[in-house]
N, C-alpha and C. Protein backbone atom coordinates (compact mmCIF):
# COMPACT_ATOMS: atom_id res chain seq x y z
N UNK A 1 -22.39 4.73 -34.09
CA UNK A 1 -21.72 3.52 -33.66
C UNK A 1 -22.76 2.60 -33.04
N UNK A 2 -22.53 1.35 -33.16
CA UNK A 2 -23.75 0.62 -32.70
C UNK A 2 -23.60 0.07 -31.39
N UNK A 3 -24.63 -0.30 -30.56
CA UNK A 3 -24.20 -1.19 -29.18
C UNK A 3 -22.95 -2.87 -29.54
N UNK A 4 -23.07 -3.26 -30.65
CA UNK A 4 -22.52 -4.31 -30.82
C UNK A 4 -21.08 -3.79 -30.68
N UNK A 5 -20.57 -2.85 -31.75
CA UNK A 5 -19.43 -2.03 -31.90
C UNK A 5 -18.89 -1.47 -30.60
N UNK A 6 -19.91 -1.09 -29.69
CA UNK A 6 -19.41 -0.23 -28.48
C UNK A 6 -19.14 -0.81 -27.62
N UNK A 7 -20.04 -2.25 -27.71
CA UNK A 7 -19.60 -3.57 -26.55
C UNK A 7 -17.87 -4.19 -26.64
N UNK A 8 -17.92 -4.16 -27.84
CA UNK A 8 -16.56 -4.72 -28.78
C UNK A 8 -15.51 -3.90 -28.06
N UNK A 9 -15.47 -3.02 -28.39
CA UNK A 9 -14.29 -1.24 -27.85
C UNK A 9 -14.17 -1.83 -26.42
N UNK A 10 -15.57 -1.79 -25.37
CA UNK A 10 -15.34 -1.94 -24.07
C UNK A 10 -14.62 -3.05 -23.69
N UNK A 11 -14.98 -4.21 -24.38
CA UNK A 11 -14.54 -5.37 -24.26
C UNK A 11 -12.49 -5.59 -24.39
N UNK A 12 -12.59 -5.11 -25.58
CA UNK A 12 -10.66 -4.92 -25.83
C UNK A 12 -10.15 -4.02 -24.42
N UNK A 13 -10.93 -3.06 -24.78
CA UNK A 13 -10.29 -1.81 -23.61
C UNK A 13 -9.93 -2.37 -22.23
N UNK A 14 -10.85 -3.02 -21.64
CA UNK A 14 -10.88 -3.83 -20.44
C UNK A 14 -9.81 -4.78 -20.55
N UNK A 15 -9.80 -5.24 -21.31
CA UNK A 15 -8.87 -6.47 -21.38
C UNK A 15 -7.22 -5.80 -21.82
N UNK A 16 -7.07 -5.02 -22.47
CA UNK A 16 -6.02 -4.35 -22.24
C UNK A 16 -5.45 -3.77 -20.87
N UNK A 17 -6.69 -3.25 -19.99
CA UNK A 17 -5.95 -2.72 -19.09
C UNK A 17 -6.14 -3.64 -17.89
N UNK A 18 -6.34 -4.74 -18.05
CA UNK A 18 -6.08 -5.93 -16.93
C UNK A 18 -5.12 -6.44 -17.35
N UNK A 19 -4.26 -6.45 -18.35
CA UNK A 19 -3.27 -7.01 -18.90
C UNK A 19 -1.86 -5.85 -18.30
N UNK A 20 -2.10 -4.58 -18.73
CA UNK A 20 -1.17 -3.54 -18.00
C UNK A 20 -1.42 -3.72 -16.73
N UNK A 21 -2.22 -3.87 -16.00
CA UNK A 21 -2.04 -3.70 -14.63
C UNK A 21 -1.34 -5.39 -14.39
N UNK A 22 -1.60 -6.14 -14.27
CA UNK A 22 -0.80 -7.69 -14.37
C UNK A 22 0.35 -7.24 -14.52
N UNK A 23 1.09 -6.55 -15.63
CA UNK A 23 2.46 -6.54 -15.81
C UNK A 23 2.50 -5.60 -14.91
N UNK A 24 2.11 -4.13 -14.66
CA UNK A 24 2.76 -3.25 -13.75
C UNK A 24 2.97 -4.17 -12.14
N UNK A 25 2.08 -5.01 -11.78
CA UNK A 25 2.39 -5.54 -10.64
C UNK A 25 3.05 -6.59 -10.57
N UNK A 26 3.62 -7.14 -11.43
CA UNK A 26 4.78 -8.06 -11.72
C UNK A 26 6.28 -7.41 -11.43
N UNK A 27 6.15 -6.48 -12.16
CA UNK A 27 6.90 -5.38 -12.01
C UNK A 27 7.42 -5.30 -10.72
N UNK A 28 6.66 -4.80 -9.92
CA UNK A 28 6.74 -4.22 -8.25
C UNK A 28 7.64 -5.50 -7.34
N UNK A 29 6.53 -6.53 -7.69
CA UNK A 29 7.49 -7.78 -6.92
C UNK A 29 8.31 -8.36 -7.05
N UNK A 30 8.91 -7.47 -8.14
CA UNK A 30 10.70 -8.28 -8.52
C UNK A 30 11.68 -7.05 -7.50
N UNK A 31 11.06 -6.00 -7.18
CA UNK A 31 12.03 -5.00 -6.41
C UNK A 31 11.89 -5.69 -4.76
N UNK A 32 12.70 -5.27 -3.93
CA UNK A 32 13.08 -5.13 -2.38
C UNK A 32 12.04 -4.44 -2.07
N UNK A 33 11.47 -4.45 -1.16
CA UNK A 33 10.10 -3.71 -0.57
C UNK A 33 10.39 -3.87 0.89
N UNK A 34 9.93 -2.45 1.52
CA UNK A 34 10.60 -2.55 3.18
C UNK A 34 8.83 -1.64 3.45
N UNK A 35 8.87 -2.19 4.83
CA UNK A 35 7.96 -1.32 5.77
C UNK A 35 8.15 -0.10 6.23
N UNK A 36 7.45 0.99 5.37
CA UNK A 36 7.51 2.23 6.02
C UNK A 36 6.21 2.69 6.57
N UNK A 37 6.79 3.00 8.07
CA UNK A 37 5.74 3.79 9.12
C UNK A 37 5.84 5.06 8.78
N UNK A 38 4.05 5.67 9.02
CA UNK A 38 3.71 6.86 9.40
C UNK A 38 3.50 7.68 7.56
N UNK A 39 3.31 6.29 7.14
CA UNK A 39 2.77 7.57 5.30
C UNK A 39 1.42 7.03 5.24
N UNK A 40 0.95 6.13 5.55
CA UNK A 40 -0.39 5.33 5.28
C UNK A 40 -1.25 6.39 5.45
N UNK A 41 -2.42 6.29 4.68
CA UNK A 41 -3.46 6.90 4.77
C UNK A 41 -4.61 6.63 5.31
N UNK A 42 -5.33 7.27 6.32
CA UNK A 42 -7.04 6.62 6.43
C UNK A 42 -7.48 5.31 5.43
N UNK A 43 -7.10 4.42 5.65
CA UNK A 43 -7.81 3.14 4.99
C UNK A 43 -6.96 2.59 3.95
N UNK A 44 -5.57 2.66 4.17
CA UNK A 44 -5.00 2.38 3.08
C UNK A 44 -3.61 1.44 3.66
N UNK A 45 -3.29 1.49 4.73
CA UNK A 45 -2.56 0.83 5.49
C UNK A 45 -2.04 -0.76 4.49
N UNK A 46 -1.25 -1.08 5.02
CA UNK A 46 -0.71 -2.35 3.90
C UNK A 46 -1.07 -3.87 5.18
N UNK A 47 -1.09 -3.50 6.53
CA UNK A 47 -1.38 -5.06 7.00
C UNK A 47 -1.59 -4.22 8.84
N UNK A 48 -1.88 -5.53 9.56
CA UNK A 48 -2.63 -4.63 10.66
C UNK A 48 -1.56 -4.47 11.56
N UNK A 49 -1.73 -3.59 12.74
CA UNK A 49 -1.62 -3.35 14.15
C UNK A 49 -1.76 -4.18 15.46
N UNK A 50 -1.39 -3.29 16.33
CA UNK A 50 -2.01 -3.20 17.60
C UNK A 50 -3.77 -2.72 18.06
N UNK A 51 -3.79 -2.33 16.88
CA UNK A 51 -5.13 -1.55 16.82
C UNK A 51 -6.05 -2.74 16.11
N UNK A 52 -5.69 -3.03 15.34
CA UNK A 52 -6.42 -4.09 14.59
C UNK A 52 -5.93 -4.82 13.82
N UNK A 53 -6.44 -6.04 13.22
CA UNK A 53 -5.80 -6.97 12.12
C UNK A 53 -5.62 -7.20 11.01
N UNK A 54 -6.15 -6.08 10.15
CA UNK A 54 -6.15 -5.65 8.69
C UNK A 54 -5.75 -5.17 8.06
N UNK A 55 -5.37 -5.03 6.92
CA UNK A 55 -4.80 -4.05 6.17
C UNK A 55 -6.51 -3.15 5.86
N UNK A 56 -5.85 -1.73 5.37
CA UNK A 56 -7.18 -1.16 5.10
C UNK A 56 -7.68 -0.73 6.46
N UNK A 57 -7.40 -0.46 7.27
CA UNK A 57 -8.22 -0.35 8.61
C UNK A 57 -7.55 0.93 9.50
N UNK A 58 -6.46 1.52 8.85
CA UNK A 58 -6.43 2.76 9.38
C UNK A 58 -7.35 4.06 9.89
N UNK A 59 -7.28 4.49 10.95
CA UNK A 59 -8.63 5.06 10.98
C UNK A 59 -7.99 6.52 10.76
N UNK A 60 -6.74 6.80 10.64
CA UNK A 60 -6.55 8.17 10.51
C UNK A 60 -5.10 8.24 9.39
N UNK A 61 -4.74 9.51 9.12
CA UNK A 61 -3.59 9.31 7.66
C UNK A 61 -1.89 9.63 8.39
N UNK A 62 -1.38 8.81 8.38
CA UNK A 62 0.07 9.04 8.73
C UNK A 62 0.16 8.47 10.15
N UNK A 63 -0.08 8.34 10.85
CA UNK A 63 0.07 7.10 12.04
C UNK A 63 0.92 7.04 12.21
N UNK A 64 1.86 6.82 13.06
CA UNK A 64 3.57 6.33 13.54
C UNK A 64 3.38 4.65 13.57
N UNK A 65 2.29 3.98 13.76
CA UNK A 65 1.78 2.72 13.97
C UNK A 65 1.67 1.95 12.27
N UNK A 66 0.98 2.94 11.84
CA UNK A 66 0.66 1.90 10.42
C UNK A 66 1.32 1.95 9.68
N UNK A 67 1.65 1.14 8.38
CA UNK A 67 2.75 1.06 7.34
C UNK A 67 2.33 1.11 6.18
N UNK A 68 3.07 0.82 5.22
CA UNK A 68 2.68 0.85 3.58
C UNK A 68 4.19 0.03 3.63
N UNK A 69 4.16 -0.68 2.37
CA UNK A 69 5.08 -0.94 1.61
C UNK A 69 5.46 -0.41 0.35
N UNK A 70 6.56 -0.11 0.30
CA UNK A 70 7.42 0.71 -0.76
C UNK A 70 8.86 0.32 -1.06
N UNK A 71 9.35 0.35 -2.45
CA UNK A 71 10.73 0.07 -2.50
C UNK A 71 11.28 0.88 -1.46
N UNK A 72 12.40 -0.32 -1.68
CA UNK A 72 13.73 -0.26 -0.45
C UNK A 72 14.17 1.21 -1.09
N UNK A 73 14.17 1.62 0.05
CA UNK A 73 15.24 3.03 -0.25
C UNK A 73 14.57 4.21 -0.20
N UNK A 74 13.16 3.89 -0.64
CA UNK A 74 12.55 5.57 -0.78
C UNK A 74 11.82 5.90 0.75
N UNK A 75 11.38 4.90 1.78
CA UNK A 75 10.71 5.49 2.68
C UNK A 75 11.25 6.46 3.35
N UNK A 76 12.41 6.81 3.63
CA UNK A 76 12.84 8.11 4.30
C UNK A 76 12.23 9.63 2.85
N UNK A 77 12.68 9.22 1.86
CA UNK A 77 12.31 10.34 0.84
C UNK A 77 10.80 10.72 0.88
N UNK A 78 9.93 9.77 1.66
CA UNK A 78 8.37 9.89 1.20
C UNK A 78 7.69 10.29 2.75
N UNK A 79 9.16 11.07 4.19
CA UNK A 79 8.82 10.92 5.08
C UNK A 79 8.52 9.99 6.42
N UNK A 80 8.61 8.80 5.55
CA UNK A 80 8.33 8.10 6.91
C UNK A 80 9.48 7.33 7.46
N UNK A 81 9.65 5.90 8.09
CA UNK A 81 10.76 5.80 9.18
C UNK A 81 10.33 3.69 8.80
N UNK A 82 11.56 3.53 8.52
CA UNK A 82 11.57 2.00 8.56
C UNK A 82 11.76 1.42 9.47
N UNK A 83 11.90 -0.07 9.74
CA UNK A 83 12.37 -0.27 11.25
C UNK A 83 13.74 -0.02 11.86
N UNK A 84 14.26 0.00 11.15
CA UNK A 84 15.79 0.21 11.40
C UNK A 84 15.90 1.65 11.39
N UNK A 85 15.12 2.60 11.14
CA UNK A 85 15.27 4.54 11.43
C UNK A 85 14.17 4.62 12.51
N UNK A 86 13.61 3.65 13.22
CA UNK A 86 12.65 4.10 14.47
C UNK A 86 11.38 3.68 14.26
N UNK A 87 11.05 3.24 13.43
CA UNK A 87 9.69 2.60 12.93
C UNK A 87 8.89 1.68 14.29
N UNK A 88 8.00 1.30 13.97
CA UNK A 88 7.20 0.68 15.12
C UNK A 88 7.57 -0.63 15.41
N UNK A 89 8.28 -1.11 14.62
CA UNK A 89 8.77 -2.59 14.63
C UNK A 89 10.02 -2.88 15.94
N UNK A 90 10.51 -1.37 16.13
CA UNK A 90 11.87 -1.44 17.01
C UNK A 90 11.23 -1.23 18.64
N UNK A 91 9.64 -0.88 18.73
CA UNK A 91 9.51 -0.39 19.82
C UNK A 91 9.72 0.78 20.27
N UNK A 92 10.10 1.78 19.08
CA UNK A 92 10.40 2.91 19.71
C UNK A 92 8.65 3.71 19.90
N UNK A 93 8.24 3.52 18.25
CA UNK A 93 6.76 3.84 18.26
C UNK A 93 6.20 3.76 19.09
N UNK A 94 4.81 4.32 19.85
CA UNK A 94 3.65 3.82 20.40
C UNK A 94 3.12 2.64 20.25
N UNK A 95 2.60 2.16 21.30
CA UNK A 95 2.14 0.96 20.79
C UNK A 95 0.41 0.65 21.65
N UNK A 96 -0.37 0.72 20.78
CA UNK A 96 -1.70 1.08 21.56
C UNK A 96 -2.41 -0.73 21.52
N UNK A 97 -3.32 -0.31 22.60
CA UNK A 97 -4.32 -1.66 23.08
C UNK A 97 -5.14 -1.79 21.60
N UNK A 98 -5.36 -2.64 21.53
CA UNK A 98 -6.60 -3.27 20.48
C UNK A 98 -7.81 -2.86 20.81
N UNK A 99 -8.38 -2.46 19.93
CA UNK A 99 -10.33 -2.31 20.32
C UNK A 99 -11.21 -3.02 19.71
């Protein structure tokens, strides 16, 4: 197979799967999406804290503090607690100083 041929392959391939991912996330934002505390992972958090202002900035995995977003309905199934089941938004959570 030649570099011209193999550039070609990479070239479609790529462009196919920026095209699936476009639709899969089109997808997502037509559903209800709620804040669930305490599933986030070390660095994966969806937006910031008390701790800090970022998404991405979790420093440890499952937190009672940090969130993810997920369709409506599954955060109790995936463990964690929305605001309305005790989540950090109600105050029940901890709520730590900024560093």
């Amino acid at each position: 197979m030649s570099s011209a041929s193999k550039l070609a392959q990479s070239a479609v391939a790529a462009i196919l799967a920026v095209a699936g991912a476009q639709h899969a996330a089109a997808e997502d934002k037509s559903k209800p999406m709620e804040k669930c505390y305490g599933i986030a992972k070390a660095g994966q958090n969806d937006c910031g804290t008390a701790r800090h202002s970022c998404a991405g900035k979790a420093a440890k995995d499952n937190a009672s503090d940090e969130w993810k977003y997920v369709p409506k309905g599954t955060c109790e199934k995936l463990g964690g607690k929305t605001a309305s089941s005790g989540g950090a938004d109600t105050g029940k959570a901890p709520k730590y100083l900024a560093y």
